[in-house]
Protein backbone atom coordinates (compact mmCIF):
# COMPACT_ATOMS: atom_id res chain seq x y z
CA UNK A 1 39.56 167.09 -85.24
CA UNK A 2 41.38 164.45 -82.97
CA UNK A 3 40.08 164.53 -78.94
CA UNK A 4 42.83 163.17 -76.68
CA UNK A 5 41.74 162.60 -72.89
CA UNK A 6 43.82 162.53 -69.67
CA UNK A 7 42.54 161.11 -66.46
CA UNK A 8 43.75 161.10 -63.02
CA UNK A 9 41.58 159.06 -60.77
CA UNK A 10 41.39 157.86 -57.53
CA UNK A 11 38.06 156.70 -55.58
CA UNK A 12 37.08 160.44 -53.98
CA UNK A 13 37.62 162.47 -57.36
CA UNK A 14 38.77 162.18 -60.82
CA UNK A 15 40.28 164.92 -62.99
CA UNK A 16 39.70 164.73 -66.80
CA UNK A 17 41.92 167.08 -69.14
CA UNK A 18 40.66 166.56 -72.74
CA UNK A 19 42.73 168.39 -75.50
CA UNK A 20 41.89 169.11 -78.65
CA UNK A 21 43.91 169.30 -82.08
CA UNK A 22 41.51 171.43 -84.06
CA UNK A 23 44.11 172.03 -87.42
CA UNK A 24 47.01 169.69 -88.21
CA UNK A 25 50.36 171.58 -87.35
CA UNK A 26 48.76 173.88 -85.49
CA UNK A 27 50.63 175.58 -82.43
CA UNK A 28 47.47 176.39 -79.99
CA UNK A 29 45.71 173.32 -79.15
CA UNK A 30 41.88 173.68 -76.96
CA UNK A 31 42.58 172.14 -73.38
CA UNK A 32 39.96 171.97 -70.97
CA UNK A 33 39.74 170.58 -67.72
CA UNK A 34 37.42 168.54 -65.44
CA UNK A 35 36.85 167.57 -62.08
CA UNK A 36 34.71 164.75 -61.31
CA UNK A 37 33.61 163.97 -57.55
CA UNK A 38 32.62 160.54 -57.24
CA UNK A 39 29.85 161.15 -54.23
CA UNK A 40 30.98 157.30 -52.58
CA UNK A 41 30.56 157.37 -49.15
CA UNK A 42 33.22 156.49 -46.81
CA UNK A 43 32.71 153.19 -44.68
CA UNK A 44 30.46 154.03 -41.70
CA UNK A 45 28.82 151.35 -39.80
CA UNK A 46 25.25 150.43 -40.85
CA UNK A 47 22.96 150.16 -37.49
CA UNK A 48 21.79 146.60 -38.05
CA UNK A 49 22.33 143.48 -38.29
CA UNK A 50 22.09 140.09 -36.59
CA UNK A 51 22.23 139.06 -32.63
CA UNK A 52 23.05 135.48 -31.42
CA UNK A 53 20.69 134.53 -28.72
CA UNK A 54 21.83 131.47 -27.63
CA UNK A 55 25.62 132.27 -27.05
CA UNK A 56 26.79 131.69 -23.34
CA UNK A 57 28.92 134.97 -24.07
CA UNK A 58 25.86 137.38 -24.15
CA UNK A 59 24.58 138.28 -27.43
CA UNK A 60 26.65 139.56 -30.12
CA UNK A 61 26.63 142.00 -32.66
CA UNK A 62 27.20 140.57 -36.86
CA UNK A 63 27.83 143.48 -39.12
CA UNK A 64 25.17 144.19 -42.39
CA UNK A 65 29.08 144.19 -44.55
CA UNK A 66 26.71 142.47 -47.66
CA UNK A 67 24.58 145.99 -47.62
CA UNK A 68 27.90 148.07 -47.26
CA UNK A 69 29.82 146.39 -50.03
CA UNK A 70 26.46 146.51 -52.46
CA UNK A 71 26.18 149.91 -51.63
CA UNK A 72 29.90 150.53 -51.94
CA UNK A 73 29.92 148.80 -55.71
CA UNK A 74 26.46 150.90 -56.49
CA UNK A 75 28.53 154.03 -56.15
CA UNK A 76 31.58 153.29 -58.07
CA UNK A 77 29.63 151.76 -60.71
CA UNK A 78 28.12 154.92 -61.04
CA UNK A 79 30.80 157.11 -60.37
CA UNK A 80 32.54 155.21 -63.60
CA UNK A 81 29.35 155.64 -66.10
CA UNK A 82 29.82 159.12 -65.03
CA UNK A 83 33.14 159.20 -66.39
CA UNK A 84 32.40 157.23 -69.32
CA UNK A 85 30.13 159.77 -70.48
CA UNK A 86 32.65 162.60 -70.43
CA UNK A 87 35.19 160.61 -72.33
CA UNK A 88 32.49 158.81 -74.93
CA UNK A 89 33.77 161.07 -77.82
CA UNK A 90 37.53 160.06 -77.26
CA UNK A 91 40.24 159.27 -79.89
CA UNK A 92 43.24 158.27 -77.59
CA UNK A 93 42.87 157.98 -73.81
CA UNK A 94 45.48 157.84 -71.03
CA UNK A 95 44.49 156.68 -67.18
CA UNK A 96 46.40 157.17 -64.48
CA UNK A 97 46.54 158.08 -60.69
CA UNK A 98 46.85 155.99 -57.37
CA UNK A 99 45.37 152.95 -56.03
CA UNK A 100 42.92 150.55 -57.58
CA UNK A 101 40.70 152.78 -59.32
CA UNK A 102 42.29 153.35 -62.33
CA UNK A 103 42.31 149.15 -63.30
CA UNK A 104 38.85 148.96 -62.65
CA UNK A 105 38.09 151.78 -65.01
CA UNK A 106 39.92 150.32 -67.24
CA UNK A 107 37.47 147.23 -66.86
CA UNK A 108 34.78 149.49 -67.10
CA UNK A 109 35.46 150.92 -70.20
CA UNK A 110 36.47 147.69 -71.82
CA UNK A 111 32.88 146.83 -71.35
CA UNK A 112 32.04 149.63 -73.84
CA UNK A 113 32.08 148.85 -76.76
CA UNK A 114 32.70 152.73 -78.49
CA UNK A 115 35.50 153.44 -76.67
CA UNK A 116 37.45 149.87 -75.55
CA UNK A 117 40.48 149.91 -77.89
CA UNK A 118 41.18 153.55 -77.27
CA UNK A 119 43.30 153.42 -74.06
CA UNK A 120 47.22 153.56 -74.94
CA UNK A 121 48.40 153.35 -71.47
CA UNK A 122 47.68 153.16 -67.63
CA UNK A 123 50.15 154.19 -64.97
CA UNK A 124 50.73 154.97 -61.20
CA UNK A 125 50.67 158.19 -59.94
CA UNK A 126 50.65 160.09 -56.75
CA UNK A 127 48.57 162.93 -55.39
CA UNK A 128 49.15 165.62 -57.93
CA UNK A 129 48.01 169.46 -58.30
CA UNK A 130 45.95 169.85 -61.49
CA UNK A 131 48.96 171.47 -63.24
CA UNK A 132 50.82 168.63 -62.76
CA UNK A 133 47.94 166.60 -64.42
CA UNK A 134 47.57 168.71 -67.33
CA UNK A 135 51.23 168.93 -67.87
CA UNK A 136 51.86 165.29 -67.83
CA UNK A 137 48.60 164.70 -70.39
CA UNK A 138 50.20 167.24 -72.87
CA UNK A 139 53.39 165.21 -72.61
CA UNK A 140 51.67 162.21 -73.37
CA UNK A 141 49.92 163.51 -76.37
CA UNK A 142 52.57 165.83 -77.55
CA UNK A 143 53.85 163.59 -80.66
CA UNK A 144 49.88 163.27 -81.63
CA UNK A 145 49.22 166.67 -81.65
């Protein structure tokens, strides 16, 4: 039984379509999709921070950026184990969607050692309806199955 895994990712959501080839040559194949919200939290100001006393301006205001960005990579870094776990079991992987996010799950799942080899390619997508997702991951995989 061969498990082949589509994900569309950005940094809000991420929608994983596994399929699965249960018999050789067989014309039904299991497909199953899932959404994934990544809980991040948008950048809001922090109250906080530092004043200058001694400025002949009046005191001013330094941002707390240092919590915002740990906070920020806390998140993601979860938000990425998250989908690691889903796709753990999987024989061929394909990432894709706008933006940044998909590269650095790519990084992420280089770090794992079960599942690093298994990605066969990574490209740029737009906003798409979760048709269009499944439809383009049982394209992919369509010689495999």
């Amino acid at each position: 039984m061969k498990k082949y895994v589509g994900i569309w990712l950005d940094h809000r959501e991420a929608f994983v379509v596994y399929l699965v080839n249960n018999q050789p040559f067989a014309d039904e194949n299991q497909e199953m999709i899932e959404r994934i919200e990544s809980d991040i939290e948008r950048r809001v100001r922090l109250s906080g921070g530092s004043r200058t006393r001694k400025t002949p301006y009046g005191p001013q205001e330094i941002s707390v950026d240092s919590k915002q960005e740990d906070r920020f990579k806390l998140q993601i870094r979860k938000y990425y184990k998250e989908i690691l776990l889903r796709i753990s079991d999987a024989d061929r992987i394909l990432i894709f969607g706008p933006g940044e996010a998909k590269i650095e799950l790519k990084k992420e799942i280089e770090k794992s050692k079960d599942i690093a080899g298994k990605i066969k390619k990574i490209e740029s997508a737009d906003k798409m309806t979760i048709r269009q997702i499944a439809a383009k991951v049982r394209a992919f995989f369509k010689p495999y199955l």
